[in-house]
Protein backbone atom coordinates (compact mmCIF):
# COMPACT_ATOMS: atom_id res chain seq x y z
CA UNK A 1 -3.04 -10.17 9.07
CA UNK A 2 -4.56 -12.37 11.86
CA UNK A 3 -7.44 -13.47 10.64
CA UNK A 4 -7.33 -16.29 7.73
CA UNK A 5 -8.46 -14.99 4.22
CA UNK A 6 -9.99 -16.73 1.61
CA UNK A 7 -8.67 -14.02 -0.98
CA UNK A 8 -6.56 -15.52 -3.66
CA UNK A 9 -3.66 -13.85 -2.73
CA UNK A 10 -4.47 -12.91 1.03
CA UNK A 11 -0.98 -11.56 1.86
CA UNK A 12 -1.12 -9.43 -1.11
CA UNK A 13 -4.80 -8.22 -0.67
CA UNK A 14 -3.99 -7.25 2.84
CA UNK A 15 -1.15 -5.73 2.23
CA UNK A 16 -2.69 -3.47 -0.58
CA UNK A 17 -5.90 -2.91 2.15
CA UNK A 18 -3.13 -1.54 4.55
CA UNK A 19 -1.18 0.85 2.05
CA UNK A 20 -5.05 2.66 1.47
CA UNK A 21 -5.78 2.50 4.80
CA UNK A 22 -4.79 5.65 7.14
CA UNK A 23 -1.88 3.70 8.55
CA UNK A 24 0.14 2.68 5.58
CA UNK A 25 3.04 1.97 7.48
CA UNK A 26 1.99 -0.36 9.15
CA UNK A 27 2.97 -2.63 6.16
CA UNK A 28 6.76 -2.26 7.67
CA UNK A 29 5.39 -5.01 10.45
CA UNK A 30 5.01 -6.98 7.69
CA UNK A 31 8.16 -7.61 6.45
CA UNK A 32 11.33 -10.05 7.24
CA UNK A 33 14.57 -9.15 7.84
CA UNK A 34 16.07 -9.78 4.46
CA UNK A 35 13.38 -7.99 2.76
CA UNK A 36 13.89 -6.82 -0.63
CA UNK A 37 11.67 -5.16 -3.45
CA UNK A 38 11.51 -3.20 -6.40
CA UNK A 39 8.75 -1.32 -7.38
CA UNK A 40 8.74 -0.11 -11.08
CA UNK A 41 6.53 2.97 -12.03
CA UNK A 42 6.45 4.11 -15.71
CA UNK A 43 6.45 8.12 -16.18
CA UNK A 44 5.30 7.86 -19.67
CA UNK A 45 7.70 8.41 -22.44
CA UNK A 46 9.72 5.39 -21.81
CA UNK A 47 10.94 6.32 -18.56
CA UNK A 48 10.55 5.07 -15.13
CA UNK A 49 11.04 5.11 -11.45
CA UNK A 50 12.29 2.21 -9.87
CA UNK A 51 12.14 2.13 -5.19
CA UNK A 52 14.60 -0.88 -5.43
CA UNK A 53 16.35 -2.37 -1.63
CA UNK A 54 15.41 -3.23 1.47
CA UNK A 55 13.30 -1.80 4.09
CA UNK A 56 14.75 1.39 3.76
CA UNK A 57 14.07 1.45 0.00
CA UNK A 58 9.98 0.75 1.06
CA UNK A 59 9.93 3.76 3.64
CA UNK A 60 11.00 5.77 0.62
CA UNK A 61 8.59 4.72 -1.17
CA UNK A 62 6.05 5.29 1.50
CA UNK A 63 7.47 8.81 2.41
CA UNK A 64 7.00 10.04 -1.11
CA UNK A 65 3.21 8.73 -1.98
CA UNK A 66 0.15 11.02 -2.06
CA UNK A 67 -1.36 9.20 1.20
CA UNK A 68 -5.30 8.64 0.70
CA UNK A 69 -5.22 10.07 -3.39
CA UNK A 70 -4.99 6.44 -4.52
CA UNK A 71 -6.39 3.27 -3.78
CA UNK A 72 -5.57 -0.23 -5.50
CA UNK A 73 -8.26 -2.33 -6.80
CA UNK A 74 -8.09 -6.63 -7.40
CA UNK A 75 -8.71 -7.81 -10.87
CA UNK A 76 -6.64 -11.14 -10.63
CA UNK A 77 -4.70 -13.21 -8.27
CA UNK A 78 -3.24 -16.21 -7.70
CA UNK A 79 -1.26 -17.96 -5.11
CA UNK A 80 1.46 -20.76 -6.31
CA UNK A 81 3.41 -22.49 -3.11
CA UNK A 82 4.47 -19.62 -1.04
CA UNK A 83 4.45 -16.98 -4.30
CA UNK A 84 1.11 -14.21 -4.77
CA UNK A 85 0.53 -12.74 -8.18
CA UNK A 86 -1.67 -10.17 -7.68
CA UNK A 87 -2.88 -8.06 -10.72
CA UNK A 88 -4.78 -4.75 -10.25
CA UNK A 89 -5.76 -1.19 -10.79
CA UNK A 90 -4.99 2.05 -9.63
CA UNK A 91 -7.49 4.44 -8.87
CA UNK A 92 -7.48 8.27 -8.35
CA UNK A 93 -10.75 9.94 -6.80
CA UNK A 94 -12.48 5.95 -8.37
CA UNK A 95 -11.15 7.03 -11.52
CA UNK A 96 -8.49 4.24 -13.49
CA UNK A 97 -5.30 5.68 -13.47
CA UNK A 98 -3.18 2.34 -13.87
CA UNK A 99 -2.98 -0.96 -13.93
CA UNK A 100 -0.40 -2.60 -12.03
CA UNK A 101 0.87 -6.14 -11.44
CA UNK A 102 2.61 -7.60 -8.15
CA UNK A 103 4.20 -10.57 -6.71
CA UNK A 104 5.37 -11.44 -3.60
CA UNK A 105 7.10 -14.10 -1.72
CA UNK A 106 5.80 -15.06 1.60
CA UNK A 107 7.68 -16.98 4.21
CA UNK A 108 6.83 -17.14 7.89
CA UNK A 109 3.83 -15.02 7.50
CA UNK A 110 6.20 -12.17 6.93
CA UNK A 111 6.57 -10.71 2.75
CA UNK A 112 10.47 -11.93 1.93
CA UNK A 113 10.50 -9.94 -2.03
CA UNK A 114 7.94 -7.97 -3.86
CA UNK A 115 8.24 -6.64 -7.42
CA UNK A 116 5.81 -4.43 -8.53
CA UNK A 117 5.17 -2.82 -12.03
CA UNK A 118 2.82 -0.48 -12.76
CA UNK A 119 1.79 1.90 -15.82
CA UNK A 120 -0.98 4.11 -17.02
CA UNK A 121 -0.12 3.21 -20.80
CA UNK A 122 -2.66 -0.59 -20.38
CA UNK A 123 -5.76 -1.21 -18.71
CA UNK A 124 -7.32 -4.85 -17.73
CA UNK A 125 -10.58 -4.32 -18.45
């Protein structure tokens, strides 16, 4: 995150380049110190998964994910002020698996709160 980006949400897109990349925690540099997210998954059926806290809440999440399976592809974004809405798509093997939708706020060049939904029951296409 050094160079500028003219992505429309370039936190967001970088921080989605990282998580594919072979050194997916290196999104934990990118955080502040009051750092807080929730990331929503549906498991079909009605039910869900929710990583919800702080930093320790996002190295749970990273802990459990099948590292290099997925990879998470821009449709959409936006950035309003210091807020990224980020809309994309899951993929397993460059097959759709999900869509997903994410916004973050950014201040200090460091991601503050990120809420992230994501299902396999919709697709944006």
């Amino acid at each position: 995150m050094t160079k500028e980006s003219t992505a429309p949400a370039p936190f967001l897109t970088a921080w989605f380049e990282i998580l594919d990349s072979d050194e997916p925690n290196r999104i934990l540099d990118l955080i502040s110190d009051d750092f807080s997210l929730s990331i929503l998954f549906s498991t079909g059926d009605g039910g869900a998964t929710d990583f919800a806290g702080g930093r320790s809440a996002l190295v749970g999440y990273l802990e459990q994910r099948e590292r290099g399976t997925r990879t998470h592809h821009l449709l959409s974004a936006t950035t309003l002020g210091q807020d990224e809405l980020f809309l994309g798509e899951v993929r397993r093997g460059g097959e759709p698996e999900a869509s997903f939708v994410a916004a973050g706020r950014v201040e200090d060049k460091r991601l503050k709160r990120l809420l992230i939904g994501r299902s396999s029951e919709i697709r944006f296409d």
